[in-house]
Structures are given as C-alpha cells and as structure tokens.
C-alpha atoms as a PDB file:
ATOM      1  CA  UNK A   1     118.915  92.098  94.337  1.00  0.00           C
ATOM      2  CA  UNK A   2     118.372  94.204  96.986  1.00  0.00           C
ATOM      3  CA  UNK A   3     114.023  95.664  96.968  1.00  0.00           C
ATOM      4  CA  UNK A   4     114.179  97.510 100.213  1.00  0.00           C
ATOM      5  CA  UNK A   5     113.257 101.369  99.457  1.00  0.00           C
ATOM      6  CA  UNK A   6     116.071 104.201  99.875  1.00  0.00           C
ATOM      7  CA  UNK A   7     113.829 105.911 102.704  1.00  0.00           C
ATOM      8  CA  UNK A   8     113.920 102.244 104.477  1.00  0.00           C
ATOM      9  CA  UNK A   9     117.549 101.890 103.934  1.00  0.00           C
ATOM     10  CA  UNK A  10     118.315 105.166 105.344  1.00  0.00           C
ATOM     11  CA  UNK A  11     116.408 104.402 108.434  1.00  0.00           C
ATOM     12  CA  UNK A  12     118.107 101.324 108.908  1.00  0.00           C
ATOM     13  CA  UNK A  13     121.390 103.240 108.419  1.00  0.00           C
ATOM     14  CA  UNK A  14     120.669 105.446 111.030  1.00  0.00           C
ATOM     15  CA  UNK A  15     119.836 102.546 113.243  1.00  0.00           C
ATOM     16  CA  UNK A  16     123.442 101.117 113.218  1.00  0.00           C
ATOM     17  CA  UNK A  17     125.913 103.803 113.015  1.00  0.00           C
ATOM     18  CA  UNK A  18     129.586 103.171 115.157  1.00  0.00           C
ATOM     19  CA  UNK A  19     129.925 105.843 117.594  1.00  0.00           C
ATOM     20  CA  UNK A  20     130.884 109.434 116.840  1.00  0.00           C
ATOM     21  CA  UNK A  21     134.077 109.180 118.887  1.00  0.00           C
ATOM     22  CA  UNK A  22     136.635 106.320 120.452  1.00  0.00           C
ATOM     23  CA  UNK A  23     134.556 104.260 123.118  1.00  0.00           C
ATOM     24  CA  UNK A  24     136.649 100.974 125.225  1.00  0.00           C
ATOM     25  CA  UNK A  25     134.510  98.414 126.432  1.00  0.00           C
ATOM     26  CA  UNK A  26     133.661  98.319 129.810  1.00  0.00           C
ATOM     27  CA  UNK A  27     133.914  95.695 132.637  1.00  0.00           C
ATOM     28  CA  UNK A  28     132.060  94.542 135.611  1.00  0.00           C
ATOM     29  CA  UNK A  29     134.812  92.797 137.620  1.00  0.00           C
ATOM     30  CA  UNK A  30     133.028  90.633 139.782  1.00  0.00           C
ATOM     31  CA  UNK A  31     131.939  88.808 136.865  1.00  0.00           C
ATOM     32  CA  UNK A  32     134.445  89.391 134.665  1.00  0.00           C
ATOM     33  CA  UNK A  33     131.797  90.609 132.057  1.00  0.00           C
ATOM     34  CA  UNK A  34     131.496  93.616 129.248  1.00  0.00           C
ATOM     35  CA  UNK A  35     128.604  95.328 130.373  1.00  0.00           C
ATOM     36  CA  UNK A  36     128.627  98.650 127.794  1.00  0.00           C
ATOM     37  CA  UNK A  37     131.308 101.169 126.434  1.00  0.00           C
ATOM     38  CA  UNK A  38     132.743 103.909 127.601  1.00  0.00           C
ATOM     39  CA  UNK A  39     134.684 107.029 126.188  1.00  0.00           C
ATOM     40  CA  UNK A  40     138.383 106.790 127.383  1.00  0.00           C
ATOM     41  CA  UNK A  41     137.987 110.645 128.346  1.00  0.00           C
ATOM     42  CA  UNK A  42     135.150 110.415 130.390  1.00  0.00           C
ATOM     43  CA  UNK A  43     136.684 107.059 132.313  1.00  0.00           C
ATOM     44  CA  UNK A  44     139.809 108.900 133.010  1.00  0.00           C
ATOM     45  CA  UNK A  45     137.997 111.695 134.787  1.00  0.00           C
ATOM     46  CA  UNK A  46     135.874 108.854 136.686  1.00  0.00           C
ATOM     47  CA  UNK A  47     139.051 107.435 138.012  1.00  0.00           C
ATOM     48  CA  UNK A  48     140.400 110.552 138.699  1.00  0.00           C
ATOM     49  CA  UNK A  49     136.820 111.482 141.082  1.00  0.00           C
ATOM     50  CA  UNK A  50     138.303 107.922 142.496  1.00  0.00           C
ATOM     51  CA  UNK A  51     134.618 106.289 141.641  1.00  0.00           C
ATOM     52  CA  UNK A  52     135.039 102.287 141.639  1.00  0.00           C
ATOM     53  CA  UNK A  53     136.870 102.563 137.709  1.00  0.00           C
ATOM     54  CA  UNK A  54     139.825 101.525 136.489  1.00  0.00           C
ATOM     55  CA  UNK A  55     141.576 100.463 133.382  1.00  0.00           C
ATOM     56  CA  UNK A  56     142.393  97.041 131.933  1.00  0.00           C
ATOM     57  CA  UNK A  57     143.338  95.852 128.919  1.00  0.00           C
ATOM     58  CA  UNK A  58     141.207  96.209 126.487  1.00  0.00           C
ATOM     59  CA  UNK A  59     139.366  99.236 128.039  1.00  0.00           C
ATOM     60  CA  UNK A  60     138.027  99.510 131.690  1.00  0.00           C
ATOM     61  CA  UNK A  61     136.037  98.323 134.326  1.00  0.00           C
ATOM     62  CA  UNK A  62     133.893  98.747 137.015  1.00  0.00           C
ATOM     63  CA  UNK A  63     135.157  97.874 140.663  1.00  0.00           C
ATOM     64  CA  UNK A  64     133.310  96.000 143.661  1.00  0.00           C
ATOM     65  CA  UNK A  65     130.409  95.344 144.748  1.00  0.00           C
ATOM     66  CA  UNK A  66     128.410  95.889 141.342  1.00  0.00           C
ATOM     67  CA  UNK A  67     124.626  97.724 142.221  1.00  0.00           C
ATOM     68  CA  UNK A  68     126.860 100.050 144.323  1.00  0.00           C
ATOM     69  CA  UNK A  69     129.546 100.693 142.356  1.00  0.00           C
ATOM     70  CA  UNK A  70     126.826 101.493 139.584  1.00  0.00           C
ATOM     71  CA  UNK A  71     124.988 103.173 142.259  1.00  0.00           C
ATOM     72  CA  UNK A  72     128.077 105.508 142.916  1.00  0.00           C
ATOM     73  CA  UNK A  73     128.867 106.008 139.070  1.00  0.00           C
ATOM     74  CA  UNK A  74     125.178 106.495 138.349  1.00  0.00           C
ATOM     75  CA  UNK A  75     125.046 109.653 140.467  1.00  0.00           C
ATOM     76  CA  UNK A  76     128.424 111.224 139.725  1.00  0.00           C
ATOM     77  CA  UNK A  77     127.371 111.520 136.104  1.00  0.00           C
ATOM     78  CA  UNK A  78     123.928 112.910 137.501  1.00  0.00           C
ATOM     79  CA  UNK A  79     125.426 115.639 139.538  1.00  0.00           C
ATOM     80  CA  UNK A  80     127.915 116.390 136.320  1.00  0.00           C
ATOM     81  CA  UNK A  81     125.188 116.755 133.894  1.00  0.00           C
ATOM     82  CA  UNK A  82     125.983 113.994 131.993  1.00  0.00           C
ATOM     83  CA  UNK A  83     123.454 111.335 131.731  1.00  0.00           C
ATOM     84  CA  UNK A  84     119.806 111.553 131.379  1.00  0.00           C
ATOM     85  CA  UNK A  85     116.668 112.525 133.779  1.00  0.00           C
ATOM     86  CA  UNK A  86     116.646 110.635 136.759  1.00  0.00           C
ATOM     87  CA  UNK A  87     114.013 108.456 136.925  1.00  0.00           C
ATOM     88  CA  UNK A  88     114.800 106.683 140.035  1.00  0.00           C
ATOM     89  CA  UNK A  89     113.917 103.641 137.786  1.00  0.00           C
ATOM     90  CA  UNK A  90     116.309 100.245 138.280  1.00  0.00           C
ATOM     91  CA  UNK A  91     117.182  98.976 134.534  1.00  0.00           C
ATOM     92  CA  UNK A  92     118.754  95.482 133.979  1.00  0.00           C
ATOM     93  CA  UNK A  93     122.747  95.262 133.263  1.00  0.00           C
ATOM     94  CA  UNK A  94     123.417  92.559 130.968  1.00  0.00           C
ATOM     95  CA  UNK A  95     126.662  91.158 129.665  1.00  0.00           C
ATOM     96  CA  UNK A  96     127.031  90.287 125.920  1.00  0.00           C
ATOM     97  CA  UNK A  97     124.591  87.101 126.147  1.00  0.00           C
ATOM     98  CA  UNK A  98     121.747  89.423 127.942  1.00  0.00           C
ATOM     99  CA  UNK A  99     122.251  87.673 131.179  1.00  0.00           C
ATOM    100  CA  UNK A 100     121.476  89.858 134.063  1.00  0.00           C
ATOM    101  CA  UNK A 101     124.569  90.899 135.794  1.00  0.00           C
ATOM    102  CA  UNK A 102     123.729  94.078 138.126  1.00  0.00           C
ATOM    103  CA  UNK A 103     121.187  96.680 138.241  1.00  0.00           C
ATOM    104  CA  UNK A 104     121.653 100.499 137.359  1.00  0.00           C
ATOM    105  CA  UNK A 105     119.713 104.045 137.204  1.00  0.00           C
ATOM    106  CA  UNK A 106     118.022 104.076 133.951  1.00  0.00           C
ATOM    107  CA  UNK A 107     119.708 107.818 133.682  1.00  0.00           C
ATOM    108  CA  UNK A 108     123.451 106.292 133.289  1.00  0.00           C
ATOM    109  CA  UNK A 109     122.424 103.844 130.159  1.00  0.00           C
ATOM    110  CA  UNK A 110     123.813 105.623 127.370  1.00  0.00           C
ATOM    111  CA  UNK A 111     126.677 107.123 128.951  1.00  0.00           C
ATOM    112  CA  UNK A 112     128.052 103.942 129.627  1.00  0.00           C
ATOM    113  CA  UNK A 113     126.907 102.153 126.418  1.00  0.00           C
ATOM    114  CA  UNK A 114     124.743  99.516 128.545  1.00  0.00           C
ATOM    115  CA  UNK A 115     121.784  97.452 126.602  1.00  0.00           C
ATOM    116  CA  UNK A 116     118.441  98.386 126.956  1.00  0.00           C
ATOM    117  CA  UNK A 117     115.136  96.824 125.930  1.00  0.00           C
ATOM    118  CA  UNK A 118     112.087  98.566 124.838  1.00  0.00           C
ATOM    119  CA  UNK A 119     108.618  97.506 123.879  1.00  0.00           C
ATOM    120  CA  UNK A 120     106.865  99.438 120.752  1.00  0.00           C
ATOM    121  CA  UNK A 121     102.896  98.712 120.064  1.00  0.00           C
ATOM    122  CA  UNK A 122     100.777  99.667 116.586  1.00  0.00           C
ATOM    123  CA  UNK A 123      97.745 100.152 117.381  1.00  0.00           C
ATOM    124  CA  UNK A 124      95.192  99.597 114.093  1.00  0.00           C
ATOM    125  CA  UNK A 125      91.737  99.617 113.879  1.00  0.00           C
ATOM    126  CA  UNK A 126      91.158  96.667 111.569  1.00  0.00           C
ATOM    127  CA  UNK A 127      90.053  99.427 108.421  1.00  0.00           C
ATOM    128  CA  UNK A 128      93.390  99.928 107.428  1.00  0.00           C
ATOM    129  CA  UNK A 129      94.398 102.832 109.864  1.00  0.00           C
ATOM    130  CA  UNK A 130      96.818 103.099 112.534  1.00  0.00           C
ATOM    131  CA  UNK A 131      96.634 105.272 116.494  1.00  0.00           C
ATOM    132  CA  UNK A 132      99.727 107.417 116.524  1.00  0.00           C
ATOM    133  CA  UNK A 133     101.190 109.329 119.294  1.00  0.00           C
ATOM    134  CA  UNK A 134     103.135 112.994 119.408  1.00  0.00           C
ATOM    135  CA  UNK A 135     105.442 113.066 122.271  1.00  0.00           C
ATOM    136  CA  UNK A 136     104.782 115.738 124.623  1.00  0.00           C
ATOM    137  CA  UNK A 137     106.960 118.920 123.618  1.00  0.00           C
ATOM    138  CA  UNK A 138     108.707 119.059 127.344  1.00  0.00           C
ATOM    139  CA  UNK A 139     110.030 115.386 126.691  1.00  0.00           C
ATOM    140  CA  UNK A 140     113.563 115.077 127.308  1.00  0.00           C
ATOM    141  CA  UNK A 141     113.871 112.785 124.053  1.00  0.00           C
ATOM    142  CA  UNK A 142     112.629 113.588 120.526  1.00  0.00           C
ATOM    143  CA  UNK A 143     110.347 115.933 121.722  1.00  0.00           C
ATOM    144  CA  UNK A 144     106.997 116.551 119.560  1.00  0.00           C
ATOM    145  CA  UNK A 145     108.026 113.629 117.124  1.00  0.00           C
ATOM    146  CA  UNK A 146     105.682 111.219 116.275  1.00  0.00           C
ATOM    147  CA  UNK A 147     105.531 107.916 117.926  1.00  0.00           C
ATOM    148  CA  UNK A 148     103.910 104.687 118.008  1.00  0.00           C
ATOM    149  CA  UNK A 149     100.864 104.507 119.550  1.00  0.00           C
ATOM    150  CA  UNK A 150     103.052 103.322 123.310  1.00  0.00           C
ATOM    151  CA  UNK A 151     106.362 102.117 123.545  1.00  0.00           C
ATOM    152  CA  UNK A 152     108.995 102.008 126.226  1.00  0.00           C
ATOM    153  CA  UNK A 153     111.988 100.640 128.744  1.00  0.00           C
ATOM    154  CA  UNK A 154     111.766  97.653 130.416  1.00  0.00           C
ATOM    155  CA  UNK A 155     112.798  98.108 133.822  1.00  0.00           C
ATOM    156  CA  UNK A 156     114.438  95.569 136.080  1.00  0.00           C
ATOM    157  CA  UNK A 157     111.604  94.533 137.317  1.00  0.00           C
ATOM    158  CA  UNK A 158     109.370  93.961 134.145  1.00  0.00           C
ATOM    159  CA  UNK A 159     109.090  91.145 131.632  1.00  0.00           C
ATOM    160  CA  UNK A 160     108.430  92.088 128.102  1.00  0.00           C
ATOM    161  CA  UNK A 161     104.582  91.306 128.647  1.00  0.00           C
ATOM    162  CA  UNK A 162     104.468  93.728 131.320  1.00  0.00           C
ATOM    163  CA  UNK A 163     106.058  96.411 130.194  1.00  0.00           C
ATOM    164  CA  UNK A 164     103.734  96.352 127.075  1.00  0.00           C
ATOM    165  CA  UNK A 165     100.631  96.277 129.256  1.00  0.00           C
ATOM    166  CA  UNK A 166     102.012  98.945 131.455  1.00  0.00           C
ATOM    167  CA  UNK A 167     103.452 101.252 128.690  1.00  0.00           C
ATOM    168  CA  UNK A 168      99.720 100.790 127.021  1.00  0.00           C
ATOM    169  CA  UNK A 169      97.920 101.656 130.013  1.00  0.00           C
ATOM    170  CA  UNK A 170     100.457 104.868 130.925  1.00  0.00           C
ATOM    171  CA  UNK A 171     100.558 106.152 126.897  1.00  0.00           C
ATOM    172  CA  UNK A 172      97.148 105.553 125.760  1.00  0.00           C
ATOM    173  CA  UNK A 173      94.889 104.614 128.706  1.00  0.00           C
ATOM    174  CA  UNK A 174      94.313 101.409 126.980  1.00  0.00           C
ATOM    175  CA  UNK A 175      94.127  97.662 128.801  1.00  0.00           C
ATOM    176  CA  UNK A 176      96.408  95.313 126.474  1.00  0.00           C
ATOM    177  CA  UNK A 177      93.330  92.738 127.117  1.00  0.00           C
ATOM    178  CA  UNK A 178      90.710  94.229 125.927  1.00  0.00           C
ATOM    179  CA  UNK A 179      92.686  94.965 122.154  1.00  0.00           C
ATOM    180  CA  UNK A 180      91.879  91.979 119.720  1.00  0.00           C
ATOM    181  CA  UNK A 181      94.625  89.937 117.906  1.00  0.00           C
ATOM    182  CA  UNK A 182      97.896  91.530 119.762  1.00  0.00           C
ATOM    183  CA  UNK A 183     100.618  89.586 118.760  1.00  0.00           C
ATOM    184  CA  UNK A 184     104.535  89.655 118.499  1.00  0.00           C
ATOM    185  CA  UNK A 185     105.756  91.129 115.191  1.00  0.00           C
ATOM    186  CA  UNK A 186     109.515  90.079 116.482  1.00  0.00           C
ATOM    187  CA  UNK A 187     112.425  92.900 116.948  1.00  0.00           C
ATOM    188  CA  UNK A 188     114.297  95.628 115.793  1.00  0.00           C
ATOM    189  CA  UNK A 189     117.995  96.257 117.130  1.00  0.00           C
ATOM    190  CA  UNK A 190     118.903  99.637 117.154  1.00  0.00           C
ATOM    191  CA  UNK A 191     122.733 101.050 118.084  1.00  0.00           C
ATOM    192  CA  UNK A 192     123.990 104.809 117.458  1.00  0.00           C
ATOM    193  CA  UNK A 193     125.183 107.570 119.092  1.00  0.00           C
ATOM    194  CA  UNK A 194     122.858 109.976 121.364  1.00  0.00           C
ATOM    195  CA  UNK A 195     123.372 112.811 123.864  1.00  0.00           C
ATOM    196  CA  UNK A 196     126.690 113.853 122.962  1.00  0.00           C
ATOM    197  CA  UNK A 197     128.876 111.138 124.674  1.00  0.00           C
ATOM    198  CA  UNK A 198     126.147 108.447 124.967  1.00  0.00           C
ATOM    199  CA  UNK A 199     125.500 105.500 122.737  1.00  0.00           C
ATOM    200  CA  UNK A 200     122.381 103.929 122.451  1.00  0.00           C
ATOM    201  CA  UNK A 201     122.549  99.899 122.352  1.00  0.00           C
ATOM    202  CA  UNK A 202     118.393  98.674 122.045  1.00  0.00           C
ATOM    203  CA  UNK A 203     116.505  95.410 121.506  1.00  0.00           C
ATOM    204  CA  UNK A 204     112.787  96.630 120.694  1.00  0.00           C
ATOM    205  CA  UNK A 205     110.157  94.143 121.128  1.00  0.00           C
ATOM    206  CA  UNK A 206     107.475  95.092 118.309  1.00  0.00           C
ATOM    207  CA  UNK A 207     103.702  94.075 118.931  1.00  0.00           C
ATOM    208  CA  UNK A 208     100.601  94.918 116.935  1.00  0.00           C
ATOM    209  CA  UNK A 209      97.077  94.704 117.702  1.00  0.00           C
ATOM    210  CA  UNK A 210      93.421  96.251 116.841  1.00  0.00           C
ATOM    211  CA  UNK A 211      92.171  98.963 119.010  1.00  0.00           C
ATOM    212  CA  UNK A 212      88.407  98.251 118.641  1.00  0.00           C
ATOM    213  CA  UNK A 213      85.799 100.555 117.541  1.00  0.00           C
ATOM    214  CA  UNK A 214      84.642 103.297 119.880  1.00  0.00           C
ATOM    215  CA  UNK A 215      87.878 103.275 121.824  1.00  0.00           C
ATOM    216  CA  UNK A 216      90.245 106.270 122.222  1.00  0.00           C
ATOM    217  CA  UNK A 217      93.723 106.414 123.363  1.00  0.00           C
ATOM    218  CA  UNK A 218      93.689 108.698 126.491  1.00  0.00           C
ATOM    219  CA  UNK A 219      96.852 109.715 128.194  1.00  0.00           C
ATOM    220  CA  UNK A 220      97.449 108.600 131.671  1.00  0.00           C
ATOM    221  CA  UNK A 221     101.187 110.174 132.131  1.00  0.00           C
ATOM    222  CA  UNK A 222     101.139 113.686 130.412  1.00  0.00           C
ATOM    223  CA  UNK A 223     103.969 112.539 128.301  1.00  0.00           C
ATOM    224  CA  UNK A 224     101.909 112.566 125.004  1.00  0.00           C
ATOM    225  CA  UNK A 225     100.535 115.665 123.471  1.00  0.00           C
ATOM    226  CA  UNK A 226      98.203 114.000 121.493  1.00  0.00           C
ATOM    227  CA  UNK A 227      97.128 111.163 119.213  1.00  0.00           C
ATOM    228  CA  UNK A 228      95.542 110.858 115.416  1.00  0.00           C
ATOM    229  CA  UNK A 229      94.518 107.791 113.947  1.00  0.00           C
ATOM    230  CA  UNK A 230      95.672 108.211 110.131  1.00  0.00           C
ATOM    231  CA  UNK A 231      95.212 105.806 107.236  1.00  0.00           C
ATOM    232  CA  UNK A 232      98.614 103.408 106.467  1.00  0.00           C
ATOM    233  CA  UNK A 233      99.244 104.926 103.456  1.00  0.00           C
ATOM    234  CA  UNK A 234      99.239 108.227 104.973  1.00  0.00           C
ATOM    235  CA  UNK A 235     101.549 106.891 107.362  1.00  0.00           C
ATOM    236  CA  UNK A 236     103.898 105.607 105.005  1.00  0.00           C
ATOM    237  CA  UNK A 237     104.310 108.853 103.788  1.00  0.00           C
ATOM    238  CA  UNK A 238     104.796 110.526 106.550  1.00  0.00           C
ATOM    239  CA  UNK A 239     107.566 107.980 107.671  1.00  0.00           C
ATOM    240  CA  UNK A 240     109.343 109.020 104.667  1.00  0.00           C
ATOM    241  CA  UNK A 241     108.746 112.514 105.342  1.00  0.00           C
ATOM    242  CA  UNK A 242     111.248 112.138 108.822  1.00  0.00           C
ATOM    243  CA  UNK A 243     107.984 113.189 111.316  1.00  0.00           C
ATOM    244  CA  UNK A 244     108.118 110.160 113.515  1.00  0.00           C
ATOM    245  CA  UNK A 245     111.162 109.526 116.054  1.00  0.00           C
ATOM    246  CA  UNK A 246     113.528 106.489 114.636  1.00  0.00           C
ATOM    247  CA  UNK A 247     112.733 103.728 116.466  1.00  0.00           C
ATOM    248  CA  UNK A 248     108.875 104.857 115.799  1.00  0.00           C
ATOM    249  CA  UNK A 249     109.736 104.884 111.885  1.00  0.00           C
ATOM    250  CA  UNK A 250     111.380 101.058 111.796  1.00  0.00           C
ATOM    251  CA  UNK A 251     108.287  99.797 113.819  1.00  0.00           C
ATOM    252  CA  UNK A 252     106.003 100.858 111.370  1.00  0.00           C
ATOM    253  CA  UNK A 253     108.012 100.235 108.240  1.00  0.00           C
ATOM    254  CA  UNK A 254     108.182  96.779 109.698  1.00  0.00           C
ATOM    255  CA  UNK A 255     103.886  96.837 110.441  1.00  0.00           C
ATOM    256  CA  UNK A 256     103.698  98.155 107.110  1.00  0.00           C
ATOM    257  CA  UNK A 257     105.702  95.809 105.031  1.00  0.00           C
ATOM    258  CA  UNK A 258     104.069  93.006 106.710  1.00  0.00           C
ATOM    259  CA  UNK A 259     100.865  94.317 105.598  1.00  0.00           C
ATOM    260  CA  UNK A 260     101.758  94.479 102.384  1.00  0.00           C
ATOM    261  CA  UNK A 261     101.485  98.057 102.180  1.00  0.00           C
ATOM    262  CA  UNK A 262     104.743  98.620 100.234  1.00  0.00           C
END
C-alpha cells in the first residue's frame, strides 16, 4: 500500500511529466550518441539557418566538430531569444550513460533537452530547524520562491564536491568545512517541461549538514533576497503550501522524511 502523502505525490508528479509538445532525440555525430531532445519545429528552422543540424532517423543530430557545432547552435538560439541567460558558463554534454561527450553554454540546456546536474544543501541547526533561502526577485528562474539554503549547476569544470562548496560559499557565505556532519542524502531526478520549448532533464545531488550556532548565511552573489531559519514542521507546511521552487520542495520532503518528521 502506497503511505506517501498526496502533497508528496503531487510533487513527484510534477517532477516527471513528458513534454508539453513532440520532441526527437538528438544526436552528436561524431560519437554517434543521444545527447538531449529537440522539438522537430525548432530543428527544422536550425537547418534551415544552415547551423551544423540535420535529420536522421529517429530524430536529428548535431554535425562536426562537437564544442563548435554546440558553440554555433548555442548562440543562434541566444541571438533568437530562445534559450536562457548567458552565463558564459561551459556545462558537461553527456550521452545516455552520463559519459562526457562535448561541452556547451549552460544557456542552450533546456532547449535542446541536454542533462544537467545540480547540487541542493539543507542547512539545520541541530534544534530541529532548517536555513532557507528566497531567490532574489530579478532571478531569471522561479523568482522570489523559496529555496534550499544553496543549490546549483555543476559546470564542466566542477565535481559534485565542488560545486557544493562553491554554491555554499556564493548562496550563503558559508565554508562547507566549517558545517558539522555534511553528508550525502543521495538524489532526486527531475524531468519536465520549462521555458516554453525547453525540457528540463536533472540529477540533483542532495546533502545535509548543521550550520553551527552563531553562524548566518550571508549572500556573496546578490542572487538571494534573503534567508529565515524556520522550525521543520513549519517547513513542512509550507512545502505543502507550494512557497518553495520544485526541486527545493523534493529536497526537503526527502530531509524531512528521513528525519522522521512525517
């Protein structure tokens, strides 16, 4: 019989919906490797701009040299409006077993349905409570939702261990080493639709650990607006009340149901 709570199984739900319209998967050819997805639509106006793809059976793929053609494809959907900021930020391209295949501008992810992988942090303080972030209102993402207390990307350079410390640090001004017990909590896969023709494909690393007394998150990036530290079952409610950004809300259901809280 299944226990899990309705506002739990809706979250999961939303975590793995099929996207909102056709997407064909997409190629690299020089390693004869699905990288992502793509809409037919938006591949057939690609080809048309003659960027580097072309169709095969099955769906499509991308042409030569692969950090170029990337490079190329990467900018045309920049310049079109149709992937995210630019961050001038390298992500990983990984084919189906998450073997690194090419690199790409972390704006033309979701466009092209290419896997990303996040870390996610709760911070508690040992007394039952847990730091939570708001996301700064002029985020491009969920903006003012509630978050956990960092969590982010890992870019092509990073392992999962330094994007944590680094996402820490930028978020809440906080030094992963000086935190007692952090630990691995395991991960969350997430896959839905976003930003109109995007879909969202996400391994999140989850970690936990105790933010020791007399220490304050402070924001290094000005991408948080601000932080509380609230008791669990105050966050429980509040998960169920829809405040806190998706990936945010299966992190701490997770936290939470390890802790016995529900």
């Amino acid at each position: 019989m299944d226990d899990t709570p309705d506002w739990l199984h809706h979250l999961h739900t939303l975590a793995d919906q099929p996207p909102q319209t056709l997407r064909e998967r997409l190629w690299l050819q020089a390693t004869d490797a699905v990288i992502g997805s793509i809409e037919p639509l938006l591949a057939r106006h690609m080809e048309q701009a003659d960027l580097p793809v072309r169709p095969r059976a099955g769906g499509w793929q991308v042409e030569g040299p692969p950090d170029a053609a990337l490079a190329v494809i990467a900018h045309w959907l920049h310049e079109h409006g149709l992937g995210g900021a630019w961050r001038d930020e390298l992500l990983a391209v990984t084919n189906e077993h998450d073997e690194r295949q090419a690199l790409i501008e972390r704006a033309a992810v979701r466009p092209l349905g290419i896997a990303t992988v996040a870390v996610h942090l709760v911070g508690h303080t040992g007394d039952g409570r847990v730091w939570v972030q708001q996301r700064a209102f002029d985020k491009a993402t969920d903006p003012g939702q509630w978050d956990t207390l960092s969590g982010g990307m890992l870019s092509a350079s990073e392992t999962v261990a330094s994007a944590l410390h680094r996402e820490t640090w930028e978020e809440a001004g906080l030094e992963v080493a000086t935190m007692r017990n952090v630990r691995a909590l395991g991960h969350q896969r997430v896959r839905r639709p976003v930003d109109g023709n995007g879909y969202m494909v996400e391994r999140i690393e989850m970690f936990e650990g105790e933010v020791l007394p007399g220490i304050d998150p402070d924001n290094q990036d000005g991408e948080v607006e601000g932080f509380d530290c609230v008791p669990a079952e105050q966050l429980l409610e509040s998960l169920k009340a829809g405040v806190f950004t998706l990936e945010a809300a299966l992190v701490h259901a997770h936290w939470l149901k390890r802790h016995g809280y529900f």
